[in-house]
C-alpha atoms as a PDB file:
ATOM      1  CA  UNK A   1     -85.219 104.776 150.382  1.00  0.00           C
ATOM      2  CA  UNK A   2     -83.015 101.511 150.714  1.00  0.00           C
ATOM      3  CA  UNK A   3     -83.809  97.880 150.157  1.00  0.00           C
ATOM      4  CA  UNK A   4     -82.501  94.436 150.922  1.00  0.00           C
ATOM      5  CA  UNK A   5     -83.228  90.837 150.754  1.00  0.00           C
ATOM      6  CA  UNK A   6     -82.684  89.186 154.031  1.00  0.00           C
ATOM      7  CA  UNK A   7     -83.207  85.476 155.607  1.00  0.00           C
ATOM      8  CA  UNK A   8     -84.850  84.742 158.627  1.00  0.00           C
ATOM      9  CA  UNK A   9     -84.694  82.113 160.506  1.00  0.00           C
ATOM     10  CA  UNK A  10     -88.094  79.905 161.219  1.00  0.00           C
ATOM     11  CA  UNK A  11     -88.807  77.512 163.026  1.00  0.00           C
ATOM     12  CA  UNK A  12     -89.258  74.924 159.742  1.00  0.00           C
ATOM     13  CA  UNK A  13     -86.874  77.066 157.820  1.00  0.00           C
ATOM     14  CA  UNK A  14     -85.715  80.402 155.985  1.00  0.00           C
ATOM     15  CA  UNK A  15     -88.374  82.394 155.186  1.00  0.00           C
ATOM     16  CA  UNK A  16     -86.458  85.379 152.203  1.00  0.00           C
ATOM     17  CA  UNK A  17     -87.986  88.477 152.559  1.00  0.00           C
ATOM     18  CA  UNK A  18     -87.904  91.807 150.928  1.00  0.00           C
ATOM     19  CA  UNK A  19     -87.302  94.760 153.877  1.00  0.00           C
ATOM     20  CA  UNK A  20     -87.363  98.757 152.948  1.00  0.00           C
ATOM     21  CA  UNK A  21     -86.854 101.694 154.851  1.00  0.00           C
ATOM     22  CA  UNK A  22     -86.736 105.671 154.381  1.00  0.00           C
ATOM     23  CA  UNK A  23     -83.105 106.745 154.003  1.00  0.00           C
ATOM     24  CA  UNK A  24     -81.271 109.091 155.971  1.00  0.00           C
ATOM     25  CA  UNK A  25     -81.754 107.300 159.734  1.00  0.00           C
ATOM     26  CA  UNK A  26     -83.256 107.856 162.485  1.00  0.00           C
ATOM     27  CA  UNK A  27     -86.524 105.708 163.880  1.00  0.00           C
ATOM     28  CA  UNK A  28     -89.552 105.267 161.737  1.00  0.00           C
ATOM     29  CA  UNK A  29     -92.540 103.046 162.558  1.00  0.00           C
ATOM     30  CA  UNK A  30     -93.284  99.276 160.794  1.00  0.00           C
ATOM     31  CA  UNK A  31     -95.409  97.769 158.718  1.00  0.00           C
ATOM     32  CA  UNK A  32     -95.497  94.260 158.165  1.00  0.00           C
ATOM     33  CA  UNK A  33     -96.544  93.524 154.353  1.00  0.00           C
ATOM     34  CA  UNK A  34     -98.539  90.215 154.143  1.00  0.00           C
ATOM     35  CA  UNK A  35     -98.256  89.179 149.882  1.00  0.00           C
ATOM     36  CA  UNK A  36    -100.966  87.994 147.563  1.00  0.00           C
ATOM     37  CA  UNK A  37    -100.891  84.043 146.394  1.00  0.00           C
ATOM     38  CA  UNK A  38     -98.529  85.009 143.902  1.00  0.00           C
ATOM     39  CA  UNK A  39     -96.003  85.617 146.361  1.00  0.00           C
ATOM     40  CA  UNK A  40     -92.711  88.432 146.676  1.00  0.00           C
ATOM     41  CA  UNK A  41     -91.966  89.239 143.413  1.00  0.00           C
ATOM     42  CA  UNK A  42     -90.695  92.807 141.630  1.00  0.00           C
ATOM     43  CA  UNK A  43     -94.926  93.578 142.061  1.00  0.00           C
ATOM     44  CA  UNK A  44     -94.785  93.628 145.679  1.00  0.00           C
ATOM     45  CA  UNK A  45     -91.002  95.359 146.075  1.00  0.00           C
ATOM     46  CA  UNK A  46     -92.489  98.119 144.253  1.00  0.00           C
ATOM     47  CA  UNK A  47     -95.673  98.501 146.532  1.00  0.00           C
ATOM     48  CA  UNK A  48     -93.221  97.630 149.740  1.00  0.00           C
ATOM     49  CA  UNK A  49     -90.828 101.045 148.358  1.00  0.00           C
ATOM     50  CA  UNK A  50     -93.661 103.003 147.885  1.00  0.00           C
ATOM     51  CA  UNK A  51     -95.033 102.448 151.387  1.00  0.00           C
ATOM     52  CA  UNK A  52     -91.312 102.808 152.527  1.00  0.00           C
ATOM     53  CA  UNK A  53     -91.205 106.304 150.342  1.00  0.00           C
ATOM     54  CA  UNK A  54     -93.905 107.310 152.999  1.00  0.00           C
ATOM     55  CA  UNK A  55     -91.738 107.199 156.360  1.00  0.00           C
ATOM     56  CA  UNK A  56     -92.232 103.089 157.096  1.00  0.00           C
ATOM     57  CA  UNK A  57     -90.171 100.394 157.515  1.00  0.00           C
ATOM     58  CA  UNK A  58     -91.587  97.739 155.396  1.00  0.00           C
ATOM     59  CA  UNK A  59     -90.958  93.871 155.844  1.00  0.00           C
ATOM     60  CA  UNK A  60     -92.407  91.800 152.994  1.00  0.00           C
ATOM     61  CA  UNK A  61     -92.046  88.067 154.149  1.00  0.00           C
ATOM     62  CA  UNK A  62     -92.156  84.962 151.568  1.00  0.00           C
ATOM     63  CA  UNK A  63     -95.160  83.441 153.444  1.00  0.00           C
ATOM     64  CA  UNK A  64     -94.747  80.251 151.289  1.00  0.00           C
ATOM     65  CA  UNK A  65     -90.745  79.893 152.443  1.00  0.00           C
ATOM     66  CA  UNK A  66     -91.622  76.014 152.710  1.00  0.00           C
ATOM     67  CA  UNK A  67     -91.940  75.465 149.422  1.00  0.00           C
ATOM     68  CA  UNK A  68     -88.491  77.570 148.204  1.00  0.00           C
ATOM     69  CA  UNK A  69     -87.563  81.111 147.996  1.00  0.00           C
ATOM     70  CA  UNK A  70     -89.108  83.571 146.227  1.00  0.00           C
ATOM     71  CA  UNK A  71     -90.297  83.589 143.514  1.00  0.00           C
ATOM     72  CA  UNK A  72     -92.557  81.160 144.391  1.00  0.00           C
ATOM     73  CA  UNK A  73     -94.244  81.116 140.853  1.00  0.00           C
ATOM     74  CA  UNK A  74     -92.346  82.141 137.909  1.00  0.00           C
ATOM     75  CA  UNK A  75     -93.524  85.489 136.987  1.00  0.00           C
ATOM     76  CA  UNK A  76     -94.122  84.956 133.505  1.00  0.00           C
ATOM     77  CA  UNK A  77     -96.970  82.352 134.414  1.00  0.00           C
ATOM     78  CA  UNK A  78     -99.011  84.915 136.311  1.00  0.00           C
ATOM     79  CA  UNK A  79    -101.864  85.158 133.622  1.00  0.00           C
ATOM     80  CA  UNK A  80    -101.935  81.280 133.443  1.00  0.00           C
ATOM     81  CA  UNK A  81    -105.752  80.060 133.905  1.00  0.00           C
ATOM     82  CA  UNK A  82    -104.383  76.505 135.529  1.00  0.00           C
ATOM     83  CA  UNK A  83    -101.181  78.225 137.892  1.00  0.00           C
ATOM     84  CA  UNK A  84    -103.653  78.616 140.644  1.00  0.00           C
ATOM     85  CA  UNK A  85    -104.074  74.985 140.997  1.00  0.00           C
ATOM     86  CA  UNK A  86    -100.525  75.132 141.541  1.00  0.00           C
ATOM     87  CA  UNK A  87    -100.515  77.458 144.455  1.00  0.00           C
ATOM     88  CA  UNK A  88    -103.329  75.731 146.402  1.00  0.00           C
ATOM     89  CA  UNK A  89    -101.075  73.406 148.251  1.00  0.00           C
ATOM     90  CA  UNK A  90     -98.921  75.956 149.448  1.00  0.00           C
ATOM     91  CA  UNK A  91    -101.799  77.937 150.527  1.00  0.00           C
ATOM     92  CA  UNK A  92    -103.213  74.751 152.255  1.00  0.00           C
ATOM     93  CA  UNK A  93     -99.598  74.311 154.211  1.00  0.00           C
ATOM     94  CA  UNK A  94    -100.639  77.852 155.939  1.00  0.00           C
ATOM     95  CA  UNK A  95    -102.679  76.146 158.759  1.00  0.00           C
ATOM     96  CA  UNK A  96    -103.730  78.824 161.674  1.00  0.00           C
ATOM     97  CA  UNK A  97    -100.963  77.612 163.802  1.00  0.00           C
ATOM     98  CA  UNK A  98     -98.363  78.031 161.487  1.00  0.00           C
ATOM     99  CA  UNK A  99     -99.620  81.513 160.612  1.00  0.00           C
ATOM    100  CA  UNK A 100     -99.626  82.680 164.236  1.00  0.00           C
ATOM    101  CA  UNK A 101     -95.995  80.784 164.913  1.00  0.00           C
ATOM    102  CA  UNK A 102     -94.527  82.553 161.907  1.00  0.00           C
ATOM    103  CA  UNK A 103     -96.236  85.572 162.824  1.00  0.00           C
ATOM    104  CA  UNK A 104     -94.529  85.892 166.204  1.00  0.00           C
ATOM    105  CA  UNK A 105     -91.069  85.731 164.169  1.00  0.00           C
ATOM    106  CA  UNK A 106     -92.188  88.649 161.168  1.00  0.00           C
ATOM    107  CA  UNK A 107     -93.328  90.799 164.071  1.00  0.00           C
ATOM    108  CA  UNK A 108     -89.534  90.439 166.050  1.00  0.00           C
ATOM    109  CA  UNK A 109     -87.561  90.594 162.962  1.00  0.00           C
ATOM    110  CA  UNK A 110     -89.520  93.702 161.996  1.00  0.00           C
ATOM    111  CA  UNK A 111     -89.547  95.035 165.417  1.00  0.00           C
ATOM    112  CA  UNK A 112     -85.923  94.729 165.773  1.00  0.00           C
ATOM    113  CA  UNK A 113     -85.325  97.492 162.719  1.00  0.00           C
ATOM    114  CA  UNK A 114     -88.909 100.013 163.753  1.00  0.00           C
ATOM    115  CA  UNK A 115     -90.206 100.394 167.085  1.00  0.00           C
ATOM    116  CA  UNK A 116     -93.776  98.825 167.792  1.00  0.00           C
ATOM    117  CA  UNK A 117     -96.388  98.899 167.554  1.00  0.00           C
ATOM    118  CA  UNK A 118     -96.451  97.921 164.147  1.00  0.00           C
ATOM    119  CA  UNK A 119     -99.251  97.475 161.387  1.00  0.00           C
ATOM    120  CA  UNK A 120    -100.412  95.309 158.848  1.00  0.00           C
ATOM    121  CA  UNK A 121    -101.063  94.941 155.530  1.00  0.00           C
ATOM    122  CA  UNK A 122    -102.594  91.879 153.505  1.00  0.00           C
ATOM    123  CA  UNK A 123    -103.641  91.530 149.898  1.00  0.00           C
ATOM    124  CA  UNK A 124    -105.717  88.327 148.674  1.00  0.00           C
ATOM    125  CA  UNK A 125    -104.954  85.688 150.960  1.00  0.00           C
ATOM    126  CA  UNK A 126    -102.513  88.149 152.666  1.00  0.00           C
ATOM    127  CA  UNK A 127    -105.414  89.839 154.450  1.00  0.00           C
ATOM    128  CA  UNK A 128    -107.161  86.563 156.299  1.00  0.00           C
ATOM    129  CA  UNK A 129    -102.810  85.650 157.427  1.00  0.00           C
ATOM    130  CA  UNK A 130    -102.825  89.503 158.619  1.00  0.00           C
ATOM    131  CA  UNK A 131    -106.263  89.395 160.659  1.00  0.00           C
ATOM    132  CA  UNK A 132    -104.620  85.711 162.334  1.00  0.00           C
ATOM    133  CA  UNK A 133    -101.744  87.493 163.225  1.00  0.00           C
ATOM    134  CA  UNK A 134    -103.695  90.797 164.544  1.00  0.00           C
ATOM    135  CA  UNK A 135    -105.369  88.671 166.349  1.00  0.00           C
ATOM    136  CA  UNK A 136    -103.134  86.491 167.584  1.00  0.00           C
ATOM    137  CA  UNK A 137    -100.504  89.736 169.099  1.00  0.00           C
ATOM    138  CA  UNK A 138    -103.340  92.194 169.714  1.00  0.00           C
ATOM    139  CA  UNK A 139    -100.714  94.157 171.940  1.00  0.00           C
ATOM    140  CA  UNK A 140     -98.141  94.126 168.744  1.00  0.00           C
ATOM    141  CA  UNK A 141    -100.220  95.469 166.254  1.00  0.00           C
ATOM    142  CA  UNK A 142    -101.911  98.487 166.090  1.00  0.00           C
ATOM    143  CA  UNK A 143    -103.654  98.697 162.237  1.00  0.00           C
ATOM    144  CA  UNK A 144    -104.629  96.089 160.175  1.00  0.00           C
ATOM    145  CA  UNK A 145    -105.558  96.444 156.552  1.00  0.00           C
ATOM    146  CA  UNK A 146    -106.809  93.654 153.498  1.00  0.00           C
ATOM    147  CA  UNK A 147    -107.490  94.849 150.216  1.00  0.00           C
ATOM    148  CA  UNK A 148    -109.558  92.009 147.813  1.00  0.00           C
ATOM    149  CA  UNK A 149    -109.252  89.896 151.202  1.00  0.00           C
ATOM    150  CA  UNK A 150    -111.819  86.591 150.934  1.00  0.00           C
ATOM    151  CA  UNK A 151    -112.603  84.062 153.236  1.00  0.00           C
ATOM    152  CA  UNK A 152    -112.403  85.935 156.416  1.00  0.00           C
ATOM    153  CA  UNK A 153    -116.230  84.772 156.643  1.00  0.00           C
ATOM    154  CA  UNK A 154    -116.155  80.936 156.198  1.00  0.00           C
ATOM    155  CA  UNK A 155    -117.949  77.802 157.282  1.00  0.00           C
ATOM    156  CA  UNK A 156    -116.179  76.220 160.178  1.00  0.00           C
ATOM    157  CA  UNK A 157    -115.168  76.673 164.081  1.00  0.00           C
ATOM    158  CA  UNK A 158    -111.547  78.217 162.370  1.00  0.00           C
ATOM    159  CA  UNK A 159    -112.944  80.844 160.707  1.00  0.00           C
ATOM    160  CA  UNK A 160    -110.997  84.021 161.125  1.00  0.00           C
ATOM    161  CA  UNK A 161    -114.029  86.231 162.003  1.00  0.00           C
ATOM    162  CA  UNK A 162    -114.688  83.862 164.770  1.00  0.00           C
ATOM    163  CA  UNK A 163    -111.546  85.808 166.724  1.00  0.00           C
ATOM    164  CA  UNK A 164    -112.469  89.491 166.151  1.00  0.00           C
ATOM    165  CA  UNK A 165    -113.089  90.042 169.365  1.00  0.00           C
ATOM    166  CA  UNK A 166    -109.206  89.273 170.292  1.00  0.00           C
ATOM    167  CA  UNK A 167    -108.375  92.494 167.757  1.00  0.00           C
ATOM    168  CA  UNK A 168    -107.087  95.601 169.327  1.00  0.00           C
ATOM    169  CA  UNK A 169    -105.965  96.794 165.926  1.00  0.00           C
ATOM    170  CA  UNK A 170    -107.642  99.957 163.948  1.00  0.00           C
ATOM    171  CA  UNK A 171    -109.265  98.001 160.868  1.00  0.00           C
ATOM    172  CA  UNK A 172    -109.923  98.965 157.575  1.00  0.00           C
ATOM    173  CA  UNK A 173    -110.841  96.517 154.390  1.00  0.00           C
ATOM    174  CA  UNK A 174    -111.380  97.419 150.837  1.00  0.00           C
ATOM    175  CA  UNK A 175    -113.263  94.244 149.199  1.00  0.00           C
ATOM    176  CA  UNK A 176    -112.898  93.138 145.517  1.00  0.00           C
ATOM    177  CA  UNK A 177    -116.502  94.115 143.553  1.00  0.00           C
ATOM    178  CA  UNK A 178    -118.065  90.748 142.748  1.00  0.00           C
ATOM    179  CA  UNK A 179    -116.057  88.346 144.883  1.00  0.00           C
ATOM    180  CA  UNK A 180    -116.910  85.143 145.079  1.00  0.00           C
ATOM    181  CA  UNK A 181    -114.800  84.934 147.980  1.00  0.00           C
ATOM    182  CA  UNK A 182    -116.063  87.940 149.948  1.00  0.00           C
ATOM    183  CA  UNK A 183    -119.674  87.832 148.906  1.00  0.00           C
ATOM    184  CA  UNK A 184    -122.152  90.811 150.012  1.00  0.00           C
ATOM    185  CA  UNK A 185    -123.316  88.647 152.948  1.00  0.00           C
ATOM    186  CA  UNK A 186    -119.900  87.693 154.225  1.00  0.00           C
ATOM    187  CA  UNK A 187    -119.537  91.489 153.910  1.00  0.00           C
ATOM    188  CA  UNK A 188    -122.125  92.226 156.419  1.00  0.00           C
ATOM    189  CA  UNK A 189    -121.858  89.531 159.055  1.00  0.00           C
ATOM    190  CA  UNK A 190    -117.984  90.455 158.989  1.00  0.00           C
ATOM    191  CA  UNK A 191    -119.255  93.845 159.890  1.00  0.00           C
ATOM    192  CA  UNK A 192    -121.901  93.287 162.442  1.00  0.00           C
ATOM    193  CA  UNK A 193    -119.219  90.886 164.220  1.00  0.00           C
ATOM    194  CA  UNK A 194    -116.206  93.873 164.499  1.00  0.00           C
ATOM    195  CA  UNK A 195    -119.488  96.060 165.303  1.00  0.00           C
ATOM    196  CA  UNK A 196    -120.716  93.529 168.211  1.00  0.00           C
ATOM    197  CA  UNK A 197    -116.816  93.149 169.452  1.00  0.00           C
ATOM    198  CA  UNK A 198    -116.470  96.951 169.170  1.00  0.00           C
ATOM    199  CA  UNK A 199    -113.425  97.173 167.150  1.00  0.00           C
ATOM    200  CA  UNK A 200    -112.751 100.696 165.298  1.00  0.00           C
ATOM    201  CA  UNK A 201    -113.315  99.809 161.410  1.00  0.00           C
ATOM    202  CA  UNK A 202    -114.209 100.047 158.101  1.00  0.00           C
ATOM    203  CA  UNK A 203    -115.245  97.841 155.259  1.00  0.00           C
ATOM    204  CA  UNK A 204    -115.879  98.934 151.836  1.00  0.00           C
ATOM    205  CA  UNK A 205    -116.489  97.104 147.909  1.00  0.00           C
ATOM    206  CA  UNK A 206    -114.772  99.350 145.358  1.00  0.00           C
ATOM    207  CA  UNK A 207    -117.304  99.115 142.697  1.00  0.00           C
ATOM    208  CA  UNK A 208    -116.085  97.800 139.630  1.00  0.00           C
ATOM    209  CA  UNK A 209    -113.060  96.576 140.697  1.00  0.00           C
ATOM    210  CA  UNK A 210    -112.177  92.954 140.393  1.00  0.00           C
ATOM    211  CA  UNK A 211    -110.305  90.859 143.117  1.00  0.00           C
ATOM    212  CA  UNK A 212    -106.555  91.513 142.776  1.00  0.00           C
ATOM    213  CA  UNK A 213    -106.808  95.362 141.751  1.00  0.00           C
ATOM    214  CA  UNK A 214    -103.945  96.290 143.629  1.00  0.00           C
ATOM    215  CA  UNK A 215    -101.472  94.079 141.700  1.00  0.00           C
ATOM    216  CA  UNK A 216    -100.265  95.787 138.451  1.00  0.00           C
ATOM    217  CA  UNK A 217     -98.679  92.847 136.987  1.00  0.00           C
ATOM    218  CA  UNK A 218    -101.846  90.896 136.636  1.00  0.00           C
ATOM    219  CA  UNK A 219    -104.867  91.292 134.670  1.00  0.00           C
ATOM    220  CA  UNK A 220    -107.155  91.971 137.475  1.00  0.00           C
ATOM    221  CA  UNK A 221    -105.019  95.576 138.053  1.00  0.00           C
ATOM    222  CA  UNK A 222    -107.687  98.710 137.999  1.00  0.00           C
ATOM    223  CA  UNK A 223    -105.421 101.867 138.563  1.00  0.00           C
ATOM    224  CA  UNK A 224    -108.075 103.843 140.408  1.00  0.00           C
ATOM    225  CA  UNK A 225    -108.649 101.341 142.387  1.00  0.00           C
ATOM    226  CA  UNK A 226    -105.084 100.604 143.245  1.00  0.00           C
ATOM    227  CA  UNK A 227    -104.369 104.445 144.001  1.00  0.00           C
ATOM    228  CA  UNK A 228    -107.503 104.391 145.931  1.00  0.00           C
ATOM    229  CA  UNK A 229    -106.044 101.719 148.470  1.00  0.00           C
ATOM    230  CA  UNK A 230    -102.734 103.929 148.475  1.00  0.00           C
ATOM    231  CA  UNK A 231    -104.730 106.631 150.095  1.00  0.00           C
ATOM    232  CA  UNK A 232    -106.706 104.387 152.335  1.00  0.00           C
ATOM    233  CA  UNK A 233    -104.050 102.641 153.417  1.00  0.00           C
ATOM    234  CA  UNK A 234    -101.683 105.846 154.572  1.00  0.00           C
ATOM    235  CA  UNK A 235    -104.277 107.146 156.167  1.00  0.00           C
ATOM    236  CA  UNK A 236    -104.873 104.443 158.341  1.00  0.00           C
ATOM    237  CA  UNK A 237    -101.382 104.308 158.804  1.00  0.00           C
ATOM    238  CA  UNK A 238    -100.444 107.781 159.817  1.00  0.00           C
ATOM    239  CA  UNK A 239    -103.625 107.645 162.063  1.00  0.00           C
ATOM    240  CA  UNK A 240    -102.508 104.621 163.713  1.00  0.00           C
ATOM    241  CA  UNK A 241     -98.489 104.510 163.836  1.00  0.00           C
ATOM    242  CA  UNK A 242     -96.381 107.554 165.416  1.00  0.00           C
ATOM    243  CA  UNK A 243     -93.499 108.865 163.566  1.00  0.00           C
END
C-alpha cells in the first residue's frame, strides 16, 4: 500500500487530503472517505490504509480546508468536553451548496487516480456530507455508507432525507446506540423514505455502541463495533465496485 498528502485545488481554496492506494499498479476502484468532526488526522490515515489494504483507492479530503489544513483540531484535545464548541462553526460553514460544489471536485480528483463509479464513506457528520454528495452525482456514485451518521432526519425543507429519491447509490448505515442525533424515530422515517423511493438499503443500531465507535483515538471507540463496520463496509463495497 502507498500513501500521500496532496492539495487540491477548490474553488475557495486548498482542500489537503490524505490519498492511498494498493501497491503494485494496475486499476483498482475508489472510495471517497468523508471524516468525522474531528477531521484527517493519523485516526483516519489508518482507517483510509486499511480500506486501501483491501484493493481501493482511498481519498480522505480535509472537509474543513477553510479553516486551515489538517489537523483541524490538535489531536491532543480530542477528549476535551468544550472542543466541540470549537468545531461548530466549521461545521456550520458546510452549507448544502458548498458540500455538493466541493463534492463535484473530491469525485474528479479521485476519479482521475480509480475509474468510476466510485463509493462513499462518512463517519459522524461525514455520513449526512456523503448522502449530499450521493445525491447530488447519483450517476458518480455507486455505494454510500455512514456509520454513527445523525441528522440525516431533521426539521426543515434542507433536510438530507428530503433528496433520497435522487440516490442511485447501494446504501447501508450503521447508527450509534442511543443517539441523540439519530433517534429511533429518525431511524424509521429515514427508512420508510429510502423504502417509498425504492433505493437498495440497510439501516441498523449496533447495540451498545456509542456515537463515534469507529474512531479509536476517542473515548467513544467500541472494538467490536468498529470491526463490525469493517465487515459491513467491504461488503458493500465489493458488492457494489468492480475490481
Amino acid at each position: 500500500m502507498a500513501s500521500e498528502t496532496i492539495d487540491i485545488t477548490m474553488s475557495d481554496g486548498v482542500a489537503d487530503a490524505y490519498l492511498a492506494r494498493p501497491s503494485g499498479g494496475g486499476e483498482h476502484p475508489g472510495v471517497l472517505f468523508v471524516m468525522d468532526a474531528y477531521g484527517v488526522r493519523p485516526q483516519i490515515e489508518r482507517m483510509a490504509d486499511r480500506i486501501a489494504e483491501r484493493g481501493y483507492v482511498v481519498l480522505a479530503p480535509n472537509v474543513f480546508y477553510r479553516s486551515g489544513r489538517s489537523p483541524v483540531v490538535p489531536l491532543d484535545e480530542i477528549s476535551d468536553p468544550g472542543l466541540f464548541a470549537r468545531i461548530r462553526p466549521m461545521m456550520n460553514e458546510l452549507t448544502p451548496e458548498r458540500i455538493v460544489s466541493d463534492g463535484r471536485v473530491y469525485l474528479d480528483t479521485l476519479e482521475r487516480v480509480a475509474p468510476g463509479p466510485v463509493a462513499i464513506t462518512g463517519y459522524c457528520m461525514g455520513g449526512r456530507v456523503g448522502w449530499r454528495i450521493a445525491a447530488a452525482y447519483p450517476d458518480r456514485v455507486a455505494a454510500l455508507a455512514g456509520f454513527h451518521v445523525g441528522g440525516l432526519v431533521a426539521d426543515g425543507d434542507d433536510s438530507p432525507h428530503l433528496t433520497a429519491g435522487n440516490l442511485t447509490a447501494d446504501v447501508y448505515l450503521g447508527f450509534a446506540d442511543n443517539d441523540r442525533n439519530a433517534t429511533p424515530e429518525q431511524i424509521a422515517e429515514l427508512d420508510r423514505t429510502l423504502t417509498d423511493a425504492d433505493v437498495r438499503h440497510r439501516a441498523e443500531v449496533y447495540p451498545g455502541a456509542a456515537h463515534g465507535y469507529t474512531m479509536a483515538d476517542t473515548t467513544a471507540y467500541d472494538e467490536p463495533a468498529a470491526e463490525r463496520h469493517f465487515t459491513e463496509l467491504f461488503a458493500l463495497l465489493d458488492r457494489t465496485l468492480t475490481h
